[in-house]
PDB file of N, CA and C in Angstrom:
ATOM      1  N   UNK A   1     -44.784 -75.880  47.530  1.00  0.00           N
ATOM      2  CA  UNK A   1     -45.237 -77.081  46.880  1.00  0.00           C
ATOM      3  C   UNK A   1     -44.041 -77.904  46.402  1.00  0.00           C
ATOM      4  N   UNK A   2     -42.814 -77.386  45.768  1.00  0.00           N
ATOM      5  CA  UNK A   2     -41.535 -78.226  45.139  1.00  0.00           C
ATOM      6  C   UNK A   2     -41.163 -78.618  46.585  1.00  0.00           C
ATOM      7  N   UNK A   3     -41.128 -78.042  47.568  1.00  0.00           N
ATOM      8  CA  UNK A   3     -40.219 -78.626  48.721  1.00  0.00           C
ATOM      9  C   UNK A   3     -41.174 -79.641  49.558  1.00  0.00           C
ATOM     10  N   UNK A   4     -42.530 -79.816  49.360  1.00  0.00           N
ATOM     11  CA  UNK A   4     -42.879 -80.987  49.817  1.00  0.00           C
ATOM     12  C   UNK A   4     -42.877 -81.759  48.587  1.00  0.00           C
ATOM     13  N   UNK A   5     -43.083 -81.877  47.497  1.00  0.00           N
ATOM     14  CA  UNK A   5     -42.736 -82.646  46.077  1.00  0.00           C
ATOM     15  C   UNK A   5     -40.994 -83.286  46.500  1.00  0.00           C
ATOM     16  N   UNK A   6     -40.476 -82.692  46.642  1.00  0.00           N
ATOM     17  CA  UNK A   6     -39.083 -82.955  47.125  1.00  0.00           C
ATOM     18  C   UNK A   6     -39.237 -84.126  48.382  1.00  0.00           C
ATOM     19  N   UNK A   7     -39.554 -83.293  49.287  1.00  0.00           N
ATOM     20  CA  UNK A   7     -39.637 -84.227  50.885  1.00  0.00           C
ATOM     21  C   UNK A   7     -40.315 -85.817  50.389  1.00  0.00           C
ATOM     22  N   UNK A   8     -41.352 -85.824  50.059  1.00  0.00           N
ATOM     23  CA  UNK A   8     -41.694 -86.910  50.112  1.00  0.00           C
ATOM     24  C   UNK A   8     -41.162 -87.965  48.639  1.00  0.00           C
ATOM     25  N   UNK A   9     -40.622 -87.312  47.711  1.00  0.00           N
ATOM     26  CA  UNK A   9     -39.595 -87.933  46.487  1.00  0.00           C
ATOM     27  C   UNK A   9     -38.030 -88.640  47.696  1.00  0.00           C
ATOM     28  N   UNK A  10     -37.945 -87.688  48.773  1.00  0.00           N
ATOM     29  CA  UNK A  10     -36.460 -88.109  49.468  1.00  0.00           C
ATOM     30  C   UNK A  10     -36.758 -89.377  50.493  1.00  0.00           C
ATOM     31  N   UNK A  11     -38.039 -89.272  50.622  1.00  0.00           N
ATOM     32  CA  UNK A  11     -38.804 -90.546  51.661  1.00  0.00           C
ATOM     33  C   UNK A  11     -38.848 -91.489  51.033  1.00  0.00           C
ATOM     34  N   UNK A  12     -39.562 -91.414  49.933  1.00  0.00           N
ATOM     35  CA  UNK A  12     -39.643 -92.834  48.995  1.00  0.00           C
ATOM     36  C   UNK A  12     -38.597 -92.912  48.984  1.00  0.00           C
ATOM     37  N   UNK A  13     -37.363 -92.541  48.272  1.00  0.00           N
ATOM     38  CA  UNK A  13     -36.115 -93.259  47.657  1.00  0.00           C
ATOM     39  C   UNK A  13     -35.443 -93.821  49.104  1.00  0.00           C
ATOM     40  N   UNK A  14     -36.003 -92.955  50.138  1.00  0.00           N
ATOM     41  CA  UNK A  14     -34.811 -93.312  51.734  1.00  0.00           C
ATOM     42  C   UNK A  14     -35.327 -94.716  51.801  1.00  0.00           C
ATOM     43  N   UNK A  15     -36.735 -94.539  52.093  1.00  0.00           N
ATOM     44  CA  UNK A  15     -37.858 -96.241  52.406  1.00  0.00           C
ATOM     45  C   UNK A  15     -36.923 -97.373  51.702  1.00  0.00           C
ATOM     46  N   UNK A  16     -37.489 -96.995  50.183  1.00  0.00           N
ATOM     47  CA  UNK A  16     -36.732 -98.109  49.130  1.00  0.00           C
ATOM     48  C   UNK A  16     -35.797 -98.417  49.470  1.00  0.00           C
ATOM     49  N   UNK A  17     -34.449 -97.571  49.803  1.00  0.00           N
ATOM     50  CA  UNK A  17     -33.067 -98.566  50.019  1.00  0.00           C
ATOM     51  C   UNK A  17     -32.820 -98.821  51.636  1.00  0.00           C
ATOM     52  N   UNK A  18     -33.710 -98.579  52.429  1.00  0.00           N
ATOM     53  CA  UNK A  18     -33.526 -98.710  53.554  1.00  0.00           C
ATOM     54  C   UNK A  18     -34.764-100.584  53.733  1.00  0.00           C
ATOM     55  N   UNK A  19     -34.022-101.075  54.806  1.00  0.00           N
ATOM     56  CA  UNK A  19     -35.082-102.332  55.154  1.00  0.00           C
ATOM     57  C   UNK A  19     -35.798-102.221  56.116  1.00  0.00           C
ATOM     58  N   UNK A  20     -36.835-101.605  55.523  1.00  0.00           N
ATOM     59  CA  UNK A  20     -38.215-101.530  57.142  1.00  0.00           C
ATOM     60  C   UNK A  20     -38.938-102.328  56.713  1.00  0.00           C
ATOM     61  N   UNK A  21     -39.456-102.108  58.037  1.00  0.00           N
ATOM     62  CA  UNK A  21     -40.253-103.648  58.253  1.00  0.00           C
ATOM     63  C   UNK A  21     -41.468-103.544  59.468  1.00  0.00           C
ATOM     64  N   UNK A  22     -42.405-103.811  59.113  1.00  0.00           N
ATOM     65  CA  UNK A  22     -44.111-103.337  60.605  1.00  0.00           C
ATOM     66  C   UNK A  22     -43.761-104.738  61.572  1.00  0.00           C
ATOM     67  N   UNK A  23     -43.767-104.464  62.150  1.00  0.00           N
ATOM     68  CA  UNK A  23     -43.462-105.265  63.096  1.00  0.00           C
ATOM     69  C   UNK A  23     -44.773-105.655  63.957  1.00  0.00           C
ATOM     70  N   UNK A  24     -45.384-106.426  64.063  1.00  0.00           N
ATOM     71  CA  UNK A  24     -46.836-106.706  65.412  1.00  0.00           C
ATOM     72  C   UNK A  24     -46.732-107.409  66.625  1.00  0.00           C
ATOM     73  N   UNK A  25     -47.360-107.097  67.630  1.00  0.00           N
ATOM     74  CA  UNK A  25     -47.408-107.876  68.833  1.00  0.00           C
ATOM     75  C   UNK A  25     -47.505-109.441  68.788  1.00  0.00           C
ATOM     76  N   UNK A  26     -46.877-110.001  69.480  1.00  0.00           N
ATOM     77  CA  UNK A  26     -47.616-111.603  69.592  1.00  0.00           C
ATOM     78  C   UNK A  26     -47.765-111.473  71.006  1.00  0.00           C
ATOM     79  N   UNK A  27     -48.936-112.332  71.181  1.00  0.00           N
ATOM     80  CA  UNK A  27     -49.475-113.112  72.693  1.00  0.00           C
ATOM     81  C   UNK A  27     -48.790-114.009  73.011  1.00  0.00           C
ATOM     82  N   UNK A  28     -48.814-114.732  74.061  1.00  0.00           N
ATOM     83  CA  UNK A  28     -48.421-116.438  74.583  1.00  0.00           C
ATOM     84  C   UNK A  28     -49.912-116.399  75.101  1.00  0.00           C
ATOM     85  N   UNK A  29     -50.462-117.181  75.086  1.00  0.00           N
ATOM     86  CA  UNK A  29     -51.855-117.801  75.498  1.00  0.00           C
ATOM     87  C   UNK A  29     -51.765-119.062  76.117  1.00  0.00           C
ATOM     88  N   UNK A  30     -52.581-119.056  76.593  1.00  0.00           N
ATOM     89  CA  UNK A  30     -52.963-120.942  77.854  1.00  0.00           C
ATOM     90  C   UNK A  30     -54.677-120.636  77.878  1.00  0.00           C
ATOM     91  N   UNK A  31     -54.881-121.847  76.944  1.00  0.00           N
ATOM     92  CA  UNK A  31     -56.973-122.359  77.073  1.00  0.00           C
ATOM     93  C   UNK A  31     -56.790-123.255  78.251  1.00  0.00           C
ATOM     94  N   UNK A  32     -57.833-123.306  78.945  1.00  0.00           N
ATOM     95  CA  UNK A  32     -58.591-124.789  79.470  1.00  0.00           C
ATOM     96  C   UNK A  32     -59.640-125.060  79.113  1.00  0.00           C
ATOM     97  N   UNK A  33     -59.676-126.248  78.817  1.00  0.00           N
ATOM     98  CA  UNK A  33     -61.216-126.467  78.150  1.00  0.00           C
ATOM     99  C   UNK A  33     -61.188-128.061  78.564  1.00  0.00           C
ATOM    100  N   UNK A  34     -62.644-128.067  78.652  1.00  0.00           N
ATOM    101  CA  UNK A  34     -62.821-129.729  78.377  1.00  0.00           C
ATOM    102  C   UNK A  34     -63.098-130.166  77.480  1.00  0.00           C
ATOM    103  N   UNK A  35     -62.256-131.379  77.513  1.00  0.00           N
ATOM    104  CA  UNK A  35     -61.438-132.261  76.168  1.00  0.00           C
ATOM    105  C   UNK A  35     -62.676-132.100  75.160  1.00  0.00           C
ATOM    106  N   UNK A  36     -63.467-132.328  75.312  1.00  0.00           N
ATOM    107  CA  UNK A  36     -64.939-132.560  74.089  1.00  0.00           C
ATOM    108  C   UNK A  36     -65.061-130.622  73.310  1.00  0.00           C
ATOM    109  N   UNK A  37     -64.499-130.176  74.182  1.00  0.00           N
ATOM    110  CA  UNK A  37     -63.913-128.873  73.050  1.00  0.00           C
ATOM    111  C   UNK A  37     -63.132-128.365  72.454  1.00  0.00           C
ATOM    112  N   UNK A  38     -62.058-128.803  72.901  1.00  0.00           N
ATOM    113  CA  UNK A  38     -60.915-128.386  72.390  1.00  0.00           C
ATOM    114  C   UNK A  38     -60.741-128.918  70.870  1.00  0.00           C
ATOM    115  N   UNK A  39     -61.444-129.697  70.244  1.00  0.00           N
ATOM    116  CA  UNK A  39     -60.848-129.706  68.405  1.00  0.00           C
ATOM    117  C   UNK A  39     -61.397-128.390  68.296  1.00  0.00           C
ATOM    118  N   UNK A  40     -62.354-127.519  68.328  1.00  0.00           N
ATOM    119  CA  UNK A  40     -63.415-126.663  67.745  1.00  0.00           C
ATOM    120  C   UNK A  40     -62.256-125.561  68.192  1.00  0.00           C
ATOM    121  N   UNK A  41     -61.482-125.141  69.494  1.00  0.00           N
ATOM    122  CA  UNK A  41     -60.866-124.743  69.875  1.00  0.00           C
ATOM    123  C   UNK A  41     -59.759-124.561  69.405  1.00  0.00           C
ATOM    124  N   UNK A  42     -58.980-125.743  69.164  1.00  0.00           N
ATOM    125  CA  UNK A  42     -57.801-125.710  67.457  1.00  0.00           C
ATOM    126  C   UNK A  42     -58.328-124.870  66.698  1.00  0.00           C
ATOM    127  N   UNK A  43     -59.676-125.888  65.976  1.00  0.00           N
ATOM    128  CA  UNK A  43     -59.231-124.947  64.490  1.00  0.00           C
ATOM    129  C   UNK A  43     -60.040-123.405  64.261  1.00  0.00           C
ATOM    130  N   UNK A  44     -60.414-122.815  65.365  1.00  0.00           N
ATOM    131  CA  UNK A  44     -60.600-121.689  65.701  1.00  0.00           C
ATOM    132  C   UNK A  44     -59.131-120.377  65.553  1.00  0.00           C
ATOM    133  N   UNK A  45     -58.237-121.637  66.332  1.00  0.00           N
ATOM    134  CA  UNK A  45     -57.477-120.809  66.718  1.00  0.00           C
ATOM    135  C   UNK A  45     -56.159-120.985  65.628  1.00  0.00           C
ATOM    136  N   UNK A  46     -55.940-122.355  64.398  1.00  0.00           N
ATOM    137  CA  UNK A  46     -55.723-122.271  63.235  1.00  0.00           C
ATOM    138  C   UNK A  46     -56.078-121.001  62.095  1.00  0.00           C
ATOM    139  N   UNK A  47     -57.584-120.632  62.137  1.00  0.00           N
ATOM    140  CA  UNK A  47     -58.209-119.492  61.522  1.00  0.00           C
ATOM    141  C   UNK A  47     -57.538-118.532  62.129  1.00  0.00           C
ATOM    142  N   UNK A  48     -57.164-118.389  63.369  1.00  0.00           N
ATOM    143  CA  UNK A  48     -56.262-116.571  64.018  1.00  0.00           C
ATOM    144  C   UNK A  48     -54.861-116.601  63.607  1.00  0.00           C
ATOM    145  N   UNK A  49     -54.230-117.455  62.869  1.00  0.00           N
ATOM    146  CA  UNK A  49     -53.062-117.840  62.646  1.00  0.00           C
ATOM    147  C   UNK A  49     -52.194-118.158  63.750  1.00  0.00           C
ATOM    148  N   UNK A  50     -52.591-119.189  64.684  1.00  0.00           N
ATOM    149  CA  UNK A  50     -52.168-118.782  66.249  1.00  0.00           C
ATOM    150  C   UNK A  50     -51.117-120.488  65.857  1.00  0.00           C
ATOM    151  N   UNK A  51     -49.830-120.037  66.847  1.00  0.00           N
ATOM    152  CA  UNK A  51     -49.079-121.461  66.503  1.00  0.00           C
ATOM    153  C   UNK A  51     -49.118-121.973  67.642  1.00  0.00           C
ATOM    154  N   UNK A  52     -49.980-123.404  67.685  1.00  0.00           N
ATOM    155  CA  UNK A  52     -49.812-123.990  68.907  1.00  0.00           C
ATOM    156  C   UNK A  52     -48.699-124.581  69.279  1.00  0.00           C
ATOM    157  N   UNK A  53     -48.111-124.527  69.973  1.00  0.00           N
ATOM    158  CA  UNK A  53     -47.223-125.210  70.755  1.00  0.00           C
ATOM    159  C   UNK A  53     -46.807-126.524  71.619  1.00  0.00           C
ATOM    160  N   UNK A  54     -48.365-126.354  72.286  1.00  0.00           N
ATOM    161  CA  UNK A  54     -48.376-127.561  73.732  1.00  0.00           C
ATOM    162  C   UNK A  54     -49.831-127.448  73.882  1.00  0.00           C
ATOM    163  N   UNK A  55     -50.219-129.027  73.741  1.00  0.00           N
ATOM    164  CA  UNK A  55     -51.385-129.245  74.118  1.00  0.00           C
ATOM    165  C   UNK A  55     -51.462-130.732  75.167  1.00  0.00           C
ATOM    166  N   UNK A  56     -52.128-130.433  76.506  1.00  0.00           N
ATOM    167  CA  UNK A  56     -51.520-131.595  77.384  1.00  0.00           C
ATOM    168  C   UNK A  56     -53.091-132.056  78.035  1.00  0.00           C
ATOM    169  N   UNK A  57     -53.206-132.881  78.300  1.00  0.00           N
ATOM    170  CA  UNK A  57     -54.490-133.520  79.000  1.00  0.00           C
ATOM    171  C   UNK A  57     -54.058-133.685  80.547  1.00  0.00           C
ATOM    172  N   UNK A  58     -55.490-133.213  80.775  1.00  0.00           N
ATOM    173  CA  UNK A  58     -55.185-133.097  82.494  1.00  0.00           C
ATOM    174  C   UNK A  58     -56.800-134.477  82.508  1.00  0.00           C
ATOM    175  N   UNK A  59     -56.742-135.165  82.448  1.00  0.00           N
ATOM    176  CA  UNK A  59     -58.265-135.468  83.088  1.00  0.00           C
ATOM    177  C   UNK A  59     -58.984-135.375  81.949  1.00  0.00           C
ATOM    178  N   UNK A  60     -59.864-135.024  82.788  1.00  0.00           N
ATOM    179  CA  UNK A  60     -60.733-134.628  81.105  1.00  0.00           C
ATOM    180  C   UNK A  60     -60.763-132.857  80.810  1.00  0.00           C
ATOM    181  N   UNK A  61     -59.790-132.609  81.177  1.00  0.00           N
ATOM    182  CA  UNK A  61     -59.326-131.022  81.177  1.00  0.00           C
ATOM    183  C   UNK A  61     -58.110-131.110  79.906  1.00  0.00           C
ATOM    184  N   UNK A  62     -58.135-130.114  78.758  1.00  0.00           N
ATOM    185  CA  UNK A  62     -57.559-129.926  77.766  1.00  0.00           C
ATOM    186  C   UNK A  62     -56.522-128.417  77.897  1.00  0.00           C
ATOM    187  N   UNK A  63     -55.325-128.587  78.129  1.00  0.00           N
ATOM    188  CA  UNK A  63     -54.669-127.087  78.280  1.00  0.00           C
ATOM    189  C   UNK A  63     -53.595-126.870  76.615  1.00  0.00           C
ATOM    190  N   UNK A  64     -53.982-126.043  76.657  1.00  0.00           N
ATOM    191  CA  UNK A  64     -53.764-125.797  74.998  1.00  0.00           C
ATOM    192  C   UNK A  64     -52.794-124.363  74.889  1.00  0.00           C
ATOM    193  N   UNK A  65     -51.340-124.105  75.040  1.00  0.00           N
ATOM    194  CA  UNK A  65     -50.789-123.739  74.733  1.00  0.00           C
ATOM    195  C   UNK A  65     -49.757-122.964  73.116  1.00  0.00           C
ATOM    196  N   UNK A  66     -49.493-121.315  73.256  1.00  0.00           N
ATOM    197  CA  UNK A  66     -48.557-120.984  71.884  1.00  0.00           C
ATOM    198  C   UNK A  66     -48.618-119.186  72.129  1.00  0.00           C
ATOM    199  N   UNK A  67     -48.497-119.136  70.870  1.00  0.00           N
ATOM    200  CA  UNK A  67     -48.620-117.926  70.125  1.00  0.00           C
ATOM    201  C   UNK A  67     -49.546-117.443  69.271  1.00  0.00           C
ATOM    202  N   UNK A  68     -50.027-116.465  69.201  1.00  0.00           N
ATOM    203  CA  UNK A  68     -50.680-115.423  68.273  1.00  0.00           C
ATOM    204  C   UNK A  68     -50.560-114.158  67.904  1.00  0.00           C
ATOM    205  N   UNK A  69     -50.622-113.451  67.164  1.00  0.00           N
ATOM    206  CA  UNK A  69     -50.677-112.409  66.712  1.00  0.00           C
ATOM    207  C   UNK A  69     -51.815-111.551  67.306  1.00  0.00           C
ATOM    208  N   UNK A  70     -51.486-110.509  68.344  1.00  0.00           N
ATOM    209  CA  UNK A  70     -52.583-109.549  68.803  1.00  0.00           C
ATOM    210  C   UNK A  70     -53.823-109.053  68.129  1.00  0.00           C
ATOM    211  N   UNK A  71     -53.546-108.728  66.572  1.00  0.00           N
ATOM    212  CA  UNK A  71     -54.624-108.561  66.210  1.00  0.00           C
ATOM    213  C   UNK A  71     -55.942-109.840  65.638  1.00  0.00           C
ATOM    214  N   UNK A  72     -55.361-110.497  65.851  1.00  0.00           N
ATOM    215  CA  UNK A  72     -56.234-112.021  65.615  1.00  0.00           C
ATOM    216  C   UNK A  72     -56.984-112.124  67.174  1.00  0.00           C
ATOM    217  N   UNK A  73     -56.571-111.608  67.980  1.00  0.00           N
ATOM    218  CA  UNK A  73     -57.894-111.954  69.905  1.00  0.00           C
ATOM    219  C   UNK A  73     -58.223-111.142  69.520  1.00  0.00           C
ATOM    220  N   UNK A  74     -58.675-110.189  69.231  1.00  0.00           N
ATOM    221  CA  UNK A  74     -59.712-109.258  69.758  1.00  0.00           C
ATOM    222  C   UNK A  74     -61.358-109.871  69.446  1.00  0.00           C
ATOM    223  N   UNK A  75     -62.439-109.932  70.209  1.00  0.00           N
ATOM    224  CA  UNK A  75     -63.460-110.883  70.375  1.00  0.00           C
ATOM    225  C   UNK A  75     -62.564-111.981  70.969  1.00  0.00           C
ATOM    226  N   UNK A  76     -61.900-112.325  71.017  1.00  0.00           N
ATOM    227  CA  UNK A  76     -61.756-113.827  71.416  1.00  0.00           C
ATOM    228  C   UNK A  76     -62.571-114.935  72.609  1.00  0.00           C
ATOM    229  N   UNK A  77     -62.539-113.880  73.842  1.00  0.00           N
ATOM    230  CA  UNK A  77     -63.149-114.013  75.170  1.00  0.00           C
ATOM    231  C   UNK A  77     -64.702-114.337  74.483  1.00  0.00           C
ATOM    232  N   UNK A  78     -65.509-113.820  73.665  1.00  0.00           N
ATOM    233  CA  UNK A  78     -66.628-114.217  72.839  1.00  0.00           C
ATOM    234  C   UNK A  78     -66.956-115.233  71.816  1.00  0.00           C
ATOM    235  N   UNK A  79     -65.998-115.508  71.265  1.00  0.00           N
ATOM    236  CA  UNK A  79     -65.672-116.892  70.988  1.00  0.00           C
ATOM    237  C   UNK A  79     -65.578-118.189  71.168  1.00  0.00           C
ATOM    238  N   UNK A  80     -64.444-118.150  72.509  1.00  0.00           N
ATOM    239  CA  UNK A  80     -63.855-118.972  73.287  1.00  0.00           C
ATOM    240  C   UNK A  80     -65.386-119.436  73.846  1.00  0.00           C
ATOM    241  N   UNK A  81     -65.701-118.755  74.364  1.00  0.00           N
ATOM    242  CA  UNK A  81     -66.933-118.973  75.413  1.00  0.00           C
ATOM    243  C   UNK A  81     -67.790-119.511  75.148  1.00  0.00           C
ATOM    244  N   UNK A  82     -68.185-119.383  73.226  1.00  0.00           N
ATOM    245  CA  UNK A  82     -69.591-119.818  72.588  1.00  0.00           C
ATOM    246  C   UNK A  82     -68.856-121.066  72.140  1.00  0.00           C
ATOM    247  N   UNK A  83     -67.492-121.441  71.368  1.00  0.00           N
ATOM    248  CA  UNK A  83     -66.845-122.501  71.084  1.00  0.00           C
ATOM    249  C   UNK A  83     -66.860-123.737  72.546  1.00  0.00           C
ATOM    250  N   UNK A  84     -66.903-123.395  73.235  1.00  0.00           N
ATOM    251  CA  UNK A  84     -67.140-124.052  74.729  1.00  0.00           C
ATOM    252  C   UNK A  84     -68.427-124.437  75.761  1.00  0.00           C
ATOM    253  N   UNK A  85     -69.343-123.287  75.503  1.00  0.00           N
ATOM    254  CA  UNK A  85     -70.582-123.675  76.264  1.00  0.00           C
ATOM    255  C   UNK A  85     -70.263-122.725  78.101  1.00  0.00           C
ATOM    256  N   UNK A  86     -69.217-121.856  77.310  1.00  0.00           N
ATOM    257  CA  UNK A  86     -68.879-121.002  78.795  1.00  0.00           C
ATOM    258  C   UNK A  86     -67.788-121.712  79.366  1.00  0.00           C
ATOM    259  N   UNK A  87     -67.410-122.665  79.376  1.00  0.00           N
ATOM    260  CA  UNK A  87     -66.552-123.657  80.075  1.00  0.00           C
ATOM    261  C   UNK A  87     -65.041-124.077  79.813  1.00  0.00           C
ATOM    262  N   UNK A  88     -64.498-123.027  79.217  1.00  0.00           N
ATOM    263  CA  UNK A  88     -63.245-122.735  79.051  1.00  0.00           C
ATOM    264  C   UNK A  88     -62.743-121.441  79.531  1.00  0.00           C
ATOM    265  N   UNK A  89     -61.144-121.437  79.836  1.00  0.00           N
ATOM    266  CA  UNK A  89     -60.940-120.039  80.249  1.00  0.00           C
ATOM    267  C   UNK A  89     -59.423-120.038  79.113  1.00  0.00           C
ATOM    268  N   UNK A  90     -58.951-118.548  79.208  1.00  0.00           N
ATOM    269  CA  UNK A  90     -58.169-118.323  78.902  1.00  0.00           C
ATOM    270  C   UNK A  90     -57.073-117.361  79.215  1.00  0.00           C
ATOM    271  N   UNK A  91     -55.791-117.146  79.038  1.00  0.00           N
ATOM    272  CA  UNK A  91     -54.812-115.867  79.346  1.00  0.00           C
ATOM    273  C   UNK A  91     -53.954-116.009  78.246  1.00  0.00           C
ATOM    274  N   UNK A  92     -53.711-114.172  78.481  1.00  0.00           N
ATOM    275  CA  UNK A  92     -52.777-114.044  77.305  1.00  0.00           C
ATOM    276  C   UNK A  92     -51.846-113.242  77.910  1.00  0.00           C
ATOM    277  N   UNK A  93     -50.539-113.081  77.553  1.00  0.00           N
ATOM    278  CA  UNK A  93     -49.347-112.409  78.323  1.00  0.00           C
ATOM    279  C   UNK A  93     -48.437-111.672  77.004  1.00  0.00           C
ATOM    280  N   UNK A  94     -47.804-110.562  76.781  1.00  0.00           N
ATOM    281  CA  UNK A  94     -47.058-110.339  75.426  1.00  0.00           C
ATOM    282  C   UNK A  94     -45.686-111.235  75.514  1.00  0.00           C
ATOM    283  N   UNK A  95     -45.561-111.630  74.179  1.00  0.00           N
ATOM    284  CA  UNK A  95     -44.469-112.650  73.793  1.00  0.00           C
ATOM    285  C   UNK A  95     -43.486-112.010  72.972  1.00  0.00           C
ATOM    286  N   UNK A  96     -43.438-110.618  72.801  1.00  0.00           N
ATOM    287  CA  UNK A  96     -42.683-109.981  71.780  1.00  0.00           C
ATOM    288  C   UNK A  96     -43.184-109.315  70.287  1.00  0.00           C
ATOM    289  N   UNK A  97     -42.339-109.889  69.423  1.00  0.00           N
ATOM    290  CA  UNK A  97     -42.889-108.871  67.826  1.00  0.00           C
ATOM    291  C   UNK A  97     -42.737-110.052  67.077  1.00  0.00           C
ATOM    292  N   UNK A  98     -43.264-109.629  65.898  1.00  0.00           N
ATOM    293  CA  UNK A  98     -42.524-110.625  64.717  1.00  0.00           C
ATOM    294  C   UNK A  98     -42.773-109.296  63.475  1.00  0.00           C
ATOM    295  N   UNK A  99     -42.465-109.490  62.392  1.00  0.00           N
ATOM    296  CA  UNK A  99     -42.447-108.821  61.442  1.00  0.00           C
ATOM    297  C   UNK A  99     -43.347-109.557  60.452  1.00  0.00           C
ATOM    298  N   UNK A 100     -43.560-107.862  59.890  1.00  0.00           N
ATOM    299  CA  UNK A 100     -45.329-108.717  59.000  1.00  0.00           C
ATOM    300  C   UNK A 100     -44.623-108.712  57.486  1.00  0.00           C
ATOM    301  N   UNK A 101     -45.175-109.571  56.602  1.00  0.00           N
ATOM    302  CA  UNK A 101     -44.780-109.780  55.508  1.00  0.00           C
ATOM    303  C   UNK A 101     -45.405-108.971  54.391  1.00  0.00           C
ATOM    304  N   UNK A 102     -44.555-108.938  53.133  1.00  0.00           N
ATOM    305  CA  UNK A 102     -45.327-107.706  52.455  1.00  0.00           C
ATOM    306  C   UNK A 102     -47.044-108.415  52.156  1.00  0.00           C
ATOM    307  N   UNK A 103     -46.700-109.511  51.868  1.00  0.00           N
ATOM    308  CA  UNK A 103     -47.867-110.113  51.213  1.00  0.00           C
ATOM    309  C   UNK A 103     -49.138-110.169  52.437  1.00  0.00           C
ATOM    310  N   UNK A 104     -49.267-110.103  53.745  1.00  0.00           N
ATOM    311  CA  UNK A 104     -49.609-109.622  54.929  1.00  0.00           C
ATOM    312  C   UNK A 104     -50.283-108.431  54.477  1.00  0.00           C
ATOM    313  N   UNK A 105     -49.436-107.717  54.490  1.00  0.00           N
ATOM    314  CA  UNK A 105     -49.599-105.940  54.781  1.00  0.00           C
ATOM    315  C   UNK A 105     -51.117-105.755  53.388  1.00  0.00           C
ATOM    316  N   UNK A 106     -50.271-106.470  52.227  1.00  0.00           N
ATOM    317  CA  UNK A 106     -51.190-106.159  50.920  1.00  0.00           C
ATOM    318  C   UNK A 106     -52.734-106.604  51.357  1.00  0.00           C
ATOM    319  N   UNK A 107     -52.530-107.640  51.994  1.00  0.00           N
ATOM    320  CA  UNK A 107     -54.381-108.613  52.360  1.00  0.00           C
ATOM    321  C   UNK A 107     -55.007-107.726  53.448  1.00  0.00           C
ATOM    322  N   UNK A 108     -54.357-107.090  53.845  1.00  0.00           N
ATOM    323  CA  UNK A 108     -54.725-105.959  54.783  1.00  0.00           C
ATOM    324  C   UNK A 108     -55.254-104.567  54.722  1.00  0.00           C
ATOM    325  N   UNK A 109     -54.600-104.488  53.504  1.00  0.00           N
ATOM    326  CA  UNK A 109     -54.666-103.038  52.520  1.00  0.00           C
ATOM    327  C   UNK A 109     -53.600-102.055  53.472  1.00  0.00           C
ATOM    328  N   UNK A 110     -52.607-102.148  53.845  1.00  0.00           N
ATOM    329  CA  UNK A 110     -51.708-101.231  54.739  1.00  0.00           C
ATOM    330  C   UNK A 110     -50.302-101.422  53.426  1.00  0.00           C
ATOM    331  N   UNK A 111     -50.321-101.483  52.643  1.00  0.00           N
ATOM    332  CA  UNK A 111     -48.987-101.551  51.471  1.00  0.00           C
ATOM    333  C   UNK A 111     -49.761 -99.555  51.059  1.00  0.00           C
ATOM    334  N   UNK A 112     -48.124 -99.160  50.861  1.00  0.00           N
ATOM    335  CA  UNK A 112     -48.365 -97.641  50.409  1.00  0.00           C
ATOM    336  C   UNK A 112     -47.179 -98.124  48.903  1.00  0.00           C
ATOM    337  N   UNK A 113     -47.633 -96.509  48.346  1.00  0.00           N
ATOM    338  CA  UNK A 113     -46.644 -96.997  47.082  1.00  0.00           C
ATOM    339  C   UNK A 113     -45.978 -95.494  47.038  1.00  0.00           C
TER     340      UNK A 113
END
């Protein structure tokens, strides 16, 4: 019992002076939609914390380019679809990491003490 009392007293103090950090997936994403959907489509994708990037008009075709955070798509394809009337598509490709913030982690309930 003292030597796991110990182990995990040597973890905390290592954690504390050490700088870690959770790191999460981001997407790159590309919508098409037609133009008469795409606001609903923004601020959908405002709510996932997703940073748009590039949004370009083809016609009356809307291509809507950025980033998101992986755990913000999941449903998305169910979304997208009802935000549209079926008539949008989408892809997502990995874009790398970013690091999550403490204040993140806390709204999440993933902060340990």
């Amino acid at each position: 019992m003292g030597f796991a009392q110990a182990a995990s007293q040597a973890l905390r103090e290592a954690l504390a002076a050490a700088e870690v950090m959770v790191l999460e997936p981001l997407m790159r994403f590309e919508i098409e939609s037609p133009a008469e959907f795409s606001s609903g489509i923004l601020a959908d994708l405002g709510a996932r914390k997703a940073e748009v990037r590039e949004v370009t008009a083809e016609g009356t075709l809307r291509s809507i380019q950025g980033t998101v955070p992986l755990s913000q798509m999941f449903g998305y394809s169910t979304a997208v679809r009802s935000l549209s009337q079926g008539r949008a598509s989408y892809s997502m490709s990995p874009a790398g990491l970013r690091p999550v913030s403490e204040a993140e982690l806390a709204a999440r309930g993933l902060v340990w003490s």
